[in-house]
N, C-alpha and C. Protein backbone atom coordinates (compact mmCIF):
# COMPACT_ATOMS: atom_id res chain seq x y z
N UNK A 1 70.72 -25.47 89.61
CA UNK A 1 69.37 -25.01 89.90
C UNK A 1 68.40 -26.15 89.62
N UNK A 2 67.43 -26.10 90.38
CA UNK A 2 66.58 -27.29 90.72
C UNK A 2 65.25 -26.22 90.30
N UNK A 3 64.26 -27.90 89.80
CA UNK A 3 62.57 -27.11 89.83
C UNK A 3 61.91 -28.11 90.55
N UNK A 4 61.30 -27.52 91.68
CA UNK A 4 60.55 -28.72 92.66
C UNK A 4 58.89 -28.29 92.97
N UNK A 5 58.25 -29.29 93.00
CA UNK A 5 56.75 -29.41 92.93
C UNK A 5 56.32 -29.52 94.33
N UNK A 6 55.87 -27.79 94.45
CA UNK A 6 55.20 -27.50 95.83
C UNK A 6 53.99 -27.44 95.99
N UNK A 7 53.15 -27.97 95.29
CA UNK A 7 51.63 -28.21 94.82
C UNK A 7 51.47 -29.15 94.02
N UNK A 8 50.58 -30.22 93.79
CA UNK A 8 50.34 -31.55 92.83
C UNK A 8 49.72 -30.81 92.02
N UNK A 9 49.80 -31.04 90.78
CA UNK A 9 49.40 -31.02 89.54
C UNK A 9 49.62 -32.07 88.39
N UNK A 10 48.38 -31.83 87.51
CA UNK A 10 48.50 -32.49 86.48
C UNK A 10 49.25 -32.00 84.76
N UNK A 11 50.45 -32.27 84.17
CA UNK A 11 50.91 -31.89 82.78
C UNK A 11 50.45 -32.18 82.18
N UNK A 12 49.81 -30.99 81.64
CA UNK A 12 49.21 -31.29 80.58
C UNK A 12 49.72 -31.13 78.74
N UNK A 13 50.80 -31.13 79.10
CA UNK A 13 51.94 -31.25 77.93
C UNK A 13 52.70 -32.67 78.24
N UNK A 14 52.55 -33.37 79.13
CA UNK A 14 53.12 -35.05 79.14
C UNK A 14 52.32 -35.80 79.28
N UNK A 15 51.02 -36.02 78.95
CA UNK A 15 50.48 -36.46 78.68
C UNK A 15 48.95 -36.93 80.07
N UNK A 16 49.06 -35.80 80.66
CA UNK A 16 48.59 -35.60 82.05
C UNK A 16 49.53 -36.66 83.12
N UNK A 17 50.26 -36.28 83.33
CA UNK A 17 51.34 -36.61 84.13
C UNK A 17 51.31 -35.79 85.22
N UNK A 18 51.08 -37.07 86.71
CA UNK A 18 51.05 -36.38 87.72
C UNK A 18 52.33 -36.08 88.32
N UNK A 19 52.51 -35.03 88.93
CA UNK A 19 53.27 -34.43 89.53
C UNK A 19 53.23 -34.03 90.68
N UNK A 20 53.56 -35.06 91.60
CA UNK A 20 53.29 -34.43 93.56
C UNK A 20 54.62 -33.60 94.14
N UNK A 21 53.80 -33.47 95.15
CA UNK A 21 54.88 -32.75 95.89
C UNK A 21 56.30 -32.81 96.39
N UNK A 22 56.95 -32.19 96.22
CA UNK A 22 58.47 -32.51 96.50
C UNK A 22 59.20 -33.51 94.69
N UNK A 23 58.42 -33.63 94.11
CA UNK A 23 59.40 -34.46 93.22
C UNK A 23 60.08 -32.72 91.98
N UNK A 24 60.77 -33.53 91.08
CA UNK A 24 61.81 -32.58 90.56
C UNK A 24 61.18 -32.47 89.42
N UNK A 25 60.78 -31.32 88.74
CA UNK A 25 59.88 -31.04 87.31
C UNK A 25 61.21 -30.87 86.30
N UNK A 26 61.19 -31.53 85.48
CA UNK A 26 62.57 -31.44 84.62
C UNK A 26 61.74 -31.56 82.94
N UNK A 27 61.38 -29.90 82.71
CA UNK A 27 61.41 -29.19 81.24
C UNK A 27 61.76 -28.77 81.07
N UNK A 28 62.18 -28.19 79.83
CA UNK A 28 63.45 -27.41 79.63
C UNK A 28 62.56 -25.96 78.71
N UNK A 29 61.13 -25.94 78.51
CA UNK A 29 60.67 -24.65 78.37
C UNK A 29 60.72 -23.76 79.43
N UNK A 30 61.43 -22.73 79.46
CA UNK A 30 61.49 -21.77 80.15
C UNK A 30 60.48 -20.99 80.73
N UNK A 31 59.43 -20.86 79.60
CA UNK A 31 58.39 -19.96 79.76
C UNK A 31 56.92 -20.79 80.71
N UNK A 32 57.00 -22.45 80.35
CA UNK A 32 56.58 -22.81 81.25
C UNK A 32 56.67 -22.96 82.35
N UNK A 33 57.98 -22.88 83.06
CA UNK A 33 58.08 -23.23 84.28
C UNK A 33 57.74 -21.74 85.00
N UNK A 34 57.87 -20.89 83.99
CA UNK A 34 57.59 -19.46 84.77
C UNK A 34 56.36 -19.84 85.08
N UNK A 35 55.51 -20.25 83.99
CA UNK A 35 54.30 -19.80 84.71
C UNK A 35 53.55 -21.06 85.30
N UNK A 36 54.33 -21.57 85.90
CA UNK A 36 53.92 -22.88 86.67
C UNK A 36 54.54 -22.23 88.11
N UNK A 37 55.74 -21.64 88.00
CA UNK A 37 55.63 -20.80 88.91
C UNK A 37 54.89 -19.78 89.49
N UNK A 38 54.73 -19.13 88.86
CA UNK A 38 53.34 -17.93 89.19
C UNK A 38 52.84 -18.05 89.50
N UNK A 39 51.69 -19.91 89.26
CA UNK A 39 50.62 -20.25 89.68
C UNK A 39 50.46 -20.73 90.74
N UNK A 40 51.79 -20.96 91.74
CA UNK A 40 52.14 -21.69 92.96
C UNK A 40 52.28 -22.95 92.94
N UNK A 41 52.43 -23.61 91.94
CA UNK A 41 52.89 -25.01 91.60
C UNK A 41 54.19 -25.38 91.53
N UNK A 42 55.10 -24.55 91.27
CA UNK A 42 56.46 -24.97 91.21
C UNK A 42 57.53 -23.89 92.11
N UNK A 43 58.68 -24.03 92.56
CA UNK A 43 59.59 -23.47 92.93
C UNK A 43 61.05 -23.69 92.65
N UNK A 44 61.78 -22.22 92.44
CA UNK A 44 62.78 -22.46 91.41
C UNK A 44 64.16 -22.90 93.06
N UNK A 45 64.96 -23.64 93.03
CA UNK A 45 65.65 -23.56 94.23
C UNK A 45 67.71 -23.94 93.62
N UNK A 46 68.20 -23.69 94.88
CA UNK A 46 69.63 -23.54 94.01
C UNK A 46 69.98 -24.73 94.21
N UNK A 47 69.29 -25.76 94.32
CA UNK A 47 70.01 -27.11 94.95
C UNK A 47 70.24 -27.39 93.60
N UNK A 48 71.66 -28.71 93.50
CA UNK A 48 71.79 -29.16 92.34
C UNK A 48 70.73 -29.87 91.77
N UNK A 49 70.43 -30.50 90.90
CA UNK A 49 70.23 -31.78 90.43
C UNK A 49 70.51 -33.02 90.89
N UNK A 50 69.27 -33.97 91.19
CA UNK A 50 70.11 -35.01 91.81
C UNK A 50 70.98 -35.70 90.82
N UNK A 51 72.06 -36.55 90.63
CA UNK A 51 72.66 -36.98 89.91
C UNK A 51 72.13 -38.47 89.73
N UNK A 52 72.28 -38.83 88.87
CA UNK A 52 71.18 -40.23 88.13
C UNK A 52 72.26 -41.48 88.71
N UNK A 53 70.99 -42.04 89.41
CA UNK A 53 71.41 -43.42 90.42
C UNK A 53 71.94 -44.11 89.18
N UNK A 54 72.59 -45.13 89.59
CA UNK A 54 73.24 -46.37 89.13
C UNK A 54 72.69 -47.15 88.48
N UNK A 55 72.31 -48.12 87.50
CA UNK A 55 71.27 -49.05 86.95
C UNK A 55 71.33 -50.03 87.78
N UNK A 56 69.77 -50.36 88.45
CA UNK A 56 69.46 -51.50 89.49
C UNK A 56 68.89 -52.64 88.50
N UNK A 57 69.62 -53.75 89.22
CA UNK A 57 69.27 -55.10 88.30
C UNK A 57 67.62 -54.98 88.06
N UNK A 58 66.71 -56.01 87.51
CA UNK A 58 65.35 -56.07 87.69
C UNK A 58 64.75 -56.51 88.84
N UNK A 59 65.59 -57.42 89.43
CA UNK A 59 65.45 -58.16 90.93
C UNK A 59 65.46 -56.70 92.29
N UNK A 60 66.52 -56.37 91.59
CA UNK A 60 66.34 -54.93 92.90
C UNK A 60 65.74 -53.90 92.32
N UNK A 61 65.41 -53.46 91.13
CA UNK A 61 64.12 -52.85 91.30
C UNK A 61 62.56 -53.46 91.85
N UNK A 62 62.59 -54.78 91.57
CA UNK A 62 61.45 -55.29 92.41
C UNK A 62 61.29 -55.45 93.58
N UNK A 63 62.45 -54.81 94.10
CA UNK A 63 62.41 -55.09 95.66
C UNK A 63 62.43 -53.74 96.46
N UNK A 64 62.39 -52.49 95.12
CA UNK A 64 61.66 -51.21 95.92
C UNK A 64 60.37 -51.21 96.12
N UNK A 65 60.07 -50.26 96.93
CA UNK A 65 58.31 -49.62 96.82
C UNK A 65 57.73 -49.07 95.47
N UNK A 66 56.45 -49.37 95.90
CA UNK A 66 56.20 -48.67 94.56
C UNK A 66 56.09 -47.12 94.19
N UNK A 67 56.42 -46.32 95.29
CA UNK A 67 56.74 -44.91 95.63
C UNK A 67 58.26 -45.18 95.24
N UNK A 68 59.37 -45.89 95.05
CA UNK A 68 60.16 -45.62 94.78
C UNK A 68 60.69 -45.97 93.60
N UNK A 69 60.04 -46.96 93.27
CA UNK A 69 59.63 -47.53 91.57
C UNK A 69 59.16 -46.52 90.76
N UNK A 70 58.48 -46.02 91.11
CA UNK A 70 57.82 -44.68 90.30
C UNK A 70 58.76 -43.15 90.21
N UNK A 71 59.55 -43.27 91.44
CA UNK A 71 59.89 -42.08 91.33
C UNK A 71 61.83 -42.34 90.00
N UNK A 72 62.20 -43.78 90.82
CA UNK A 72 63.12 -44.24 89.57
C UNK A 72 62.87 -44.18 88.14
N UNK A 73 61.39 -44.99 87.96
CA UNK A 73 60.92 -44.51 86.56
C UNK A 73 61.14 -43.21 86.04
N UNK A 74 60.58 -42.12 86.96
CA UNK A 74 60.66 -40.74 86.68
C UNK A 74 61.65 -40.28 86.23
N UNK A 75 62.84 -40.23 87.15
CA UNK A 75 63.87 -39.92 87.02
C UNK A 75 65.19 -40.83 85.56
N UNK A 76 64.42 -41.71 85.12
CA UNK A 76 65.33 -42.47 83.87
C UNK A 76 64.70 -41.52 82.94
N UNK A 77 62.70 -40.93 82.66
CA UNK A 77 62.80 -40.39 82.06
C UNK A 77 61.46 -41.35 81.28
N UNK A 78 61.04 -42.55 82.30
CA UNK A 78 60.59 -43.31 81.05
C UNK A 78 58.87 -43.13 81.99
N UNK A 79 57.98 -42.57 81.13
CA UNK A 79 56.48 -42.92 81.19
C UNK A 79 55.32 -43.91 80.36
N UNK A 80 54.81 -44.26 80.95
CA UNK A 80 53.43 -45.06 80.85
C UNK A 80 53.03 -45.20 82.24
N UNK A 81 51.94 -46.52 81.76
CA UNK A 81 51.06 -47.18 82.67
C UNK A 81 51.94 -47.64 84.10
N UNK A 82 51.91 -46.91 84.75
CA UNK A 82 53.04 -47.49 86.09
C UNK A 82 51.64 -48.01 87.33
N UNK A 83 50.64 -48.18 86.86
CA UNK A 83 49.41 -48.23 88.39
C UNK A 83 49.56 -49.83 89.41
N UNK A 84 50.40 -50.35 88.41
CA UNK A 84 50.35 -51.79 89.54
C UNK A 84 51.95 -52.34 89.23
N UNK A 85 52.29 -53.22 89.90
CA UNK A 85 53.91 -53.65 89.97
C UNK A 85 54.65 -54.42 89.11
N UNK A 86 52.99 -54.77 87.97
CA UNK A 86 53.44 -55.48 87.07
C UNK A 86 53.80 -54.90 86.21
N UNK A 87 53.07 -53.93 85.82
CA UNK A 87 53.59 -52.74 84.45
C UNK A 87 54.50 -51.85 85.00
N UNK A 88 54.96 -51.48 86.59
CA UNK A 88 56.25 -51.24 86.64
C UNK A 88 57.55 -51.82 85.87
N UNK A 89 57.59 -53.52 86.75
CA UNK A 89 58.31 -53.82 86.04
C UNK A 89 58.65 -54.37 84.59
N UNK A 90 57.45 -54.16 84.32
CA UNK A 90 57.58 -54.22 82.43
C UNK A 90 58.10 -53.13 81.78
N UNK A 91 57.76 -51.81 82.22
CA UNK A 91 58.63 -50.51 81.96
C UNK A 91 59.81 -50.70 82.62
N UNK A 92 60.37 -51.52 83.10
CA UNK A 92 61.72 -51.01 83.44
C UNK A 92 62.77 -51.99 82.89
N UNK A 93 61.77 -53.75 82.39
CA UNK A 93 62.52 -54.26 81.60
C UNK A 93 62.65 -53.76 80.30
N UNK A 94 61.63 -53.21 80.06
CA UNK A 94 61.78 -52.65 78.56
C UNK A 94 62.76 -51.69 78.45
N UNK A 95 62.98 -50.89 79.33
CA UNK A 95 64.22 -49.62 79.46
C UNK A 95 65.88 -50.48 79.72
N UNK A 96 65.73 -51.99 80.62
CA UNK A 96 66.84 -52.30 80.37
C UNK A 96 67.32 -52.98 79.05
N UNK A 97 66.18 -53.50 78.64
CA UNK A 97 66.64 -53.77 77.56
C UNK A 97 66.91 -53.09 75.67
N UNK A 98 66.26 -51.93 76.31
CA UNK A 98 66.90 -51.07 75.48
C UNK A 98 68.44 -50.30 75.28
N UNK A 99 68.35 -50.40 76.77
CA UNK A 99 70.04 -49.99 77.00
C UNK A 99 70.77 -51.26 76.66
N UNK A 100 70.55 -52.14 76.91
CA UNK A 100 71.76 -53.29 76.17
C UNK A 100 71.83 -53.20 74.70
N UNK A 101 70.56 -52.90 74.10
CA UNK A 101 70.85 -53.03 72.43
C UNK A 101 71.58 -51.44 72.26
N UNK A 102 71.57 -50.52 73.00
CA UNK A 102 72.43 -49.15 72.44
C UNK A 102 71.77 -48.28 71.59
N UNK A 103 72.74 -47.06 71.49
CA UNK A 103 71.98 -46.26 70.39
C UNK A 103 71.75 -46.54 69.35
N UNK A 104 72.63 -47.05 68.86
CA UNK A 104 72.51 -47.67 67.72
C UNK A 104 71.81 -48.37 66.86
N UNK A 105 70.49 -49.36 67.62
CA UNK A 105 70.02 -49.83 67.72
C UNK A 105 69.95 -51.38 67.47
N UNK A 106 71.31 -51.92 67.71
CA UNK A 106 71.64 -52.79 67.56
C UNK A 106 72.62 -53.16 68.61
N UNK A 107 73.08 -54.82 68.71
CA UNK A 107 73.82 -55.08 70.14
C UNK A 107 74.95 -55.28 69.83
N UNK A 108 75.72 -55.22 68.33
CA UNK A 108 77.09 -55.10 67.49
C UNK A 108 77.05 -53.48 67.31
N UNK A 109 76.16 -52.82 67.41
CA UNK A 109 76.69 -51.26 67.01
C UNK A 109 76.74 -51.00 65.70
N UNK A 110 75.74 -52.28 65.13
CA UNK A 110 75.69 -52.45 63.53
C UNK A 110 77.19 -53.26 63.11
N UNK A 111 77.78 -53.43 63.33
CA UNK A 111 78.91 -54.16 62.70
C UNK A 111 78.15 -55.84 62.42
N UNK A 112 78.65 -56.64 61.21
CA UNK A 112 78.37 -57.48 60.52
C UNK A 112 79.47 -58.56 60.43
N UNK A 113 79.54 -59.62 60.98
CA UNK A 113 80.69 -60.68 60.46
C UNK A 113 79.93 -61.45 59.80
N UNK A 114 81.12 -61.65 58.50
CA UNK A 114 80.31 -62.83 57.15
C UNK A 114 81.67 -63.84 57.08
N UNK A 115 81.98 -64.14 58.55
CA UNK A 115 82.74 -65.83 58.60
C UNK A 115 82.15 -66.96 58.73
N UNK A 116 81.03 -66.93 58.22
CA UNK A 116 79.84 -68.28 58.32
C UNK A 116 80.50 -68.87 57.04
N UNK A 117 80.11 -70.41 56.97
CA UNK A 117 80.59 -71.22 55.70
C UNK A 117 79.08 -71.57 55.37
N UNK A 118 79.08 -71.44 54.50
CA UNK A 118 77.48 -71.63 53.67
C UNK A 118 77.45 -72.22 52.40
N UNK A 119 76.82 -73.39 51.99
CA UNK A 119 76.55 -74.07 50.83
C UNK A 119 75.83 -73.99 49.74
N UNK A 120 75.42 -72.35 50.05
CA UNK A 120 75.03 -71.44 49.02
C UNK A 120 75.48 -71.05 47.83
């Protein structure tokens, strides 16, 4: 089951985050989407979920639109300032390079080697 935006609106629980038409509203309050439904802003439909594209280098994300830059952003999940192509791709290096360091928050996964020789 899919939630798709049949009227633009603004969220005002993400921080006024626009939301046009046809893109996929993905909250997981229940009670909001009801009544985002009600109001003629949203529609509930049985299509799946799209399934989450592939990670595009930075070079080929710069070589989408910015209608499609934005809607990739969307769909990783990651918001800010997206209004020009430069802070696109600054949000999206920042997202790749968060995925290389891991959950963990580190790029060993926290593991430590102490085979250094030191004259300490």
């Amino acid at each position: 089951m899919a939630v798709k935006v049949i009227k633009a609106f603004r969220e005002r629980y993400q921080d006024m985050r626009l939301y046009t038409i046809g893109d996929t509203y993905r909250v997981e309050d229940e009670k909001r989407v009801e009544y985002l439904v009600s109001q003629g802003f949203l529609e509930i439909t049985n299509e799946a979920a799209p399934a989450s594209s592939e990670k595009l280098t930075l070079e080929e994300f710069t070589d989408l639109s910015a209608v499609d830059q934005k809607k990739l952003l969307t769909s990783l999940g990651i918001h800010g300032d997206d209004s020009n192509a430069q802070k696109r791709e600054e949000l999206y290096k920042q997202y790749l390079g968060s995925e290389a360091v891991g959950p963990t928050g580190s790029e060993n996964g926290g593991d430590v080697k102490i085979d250094v020789d030191s004259d300490t």
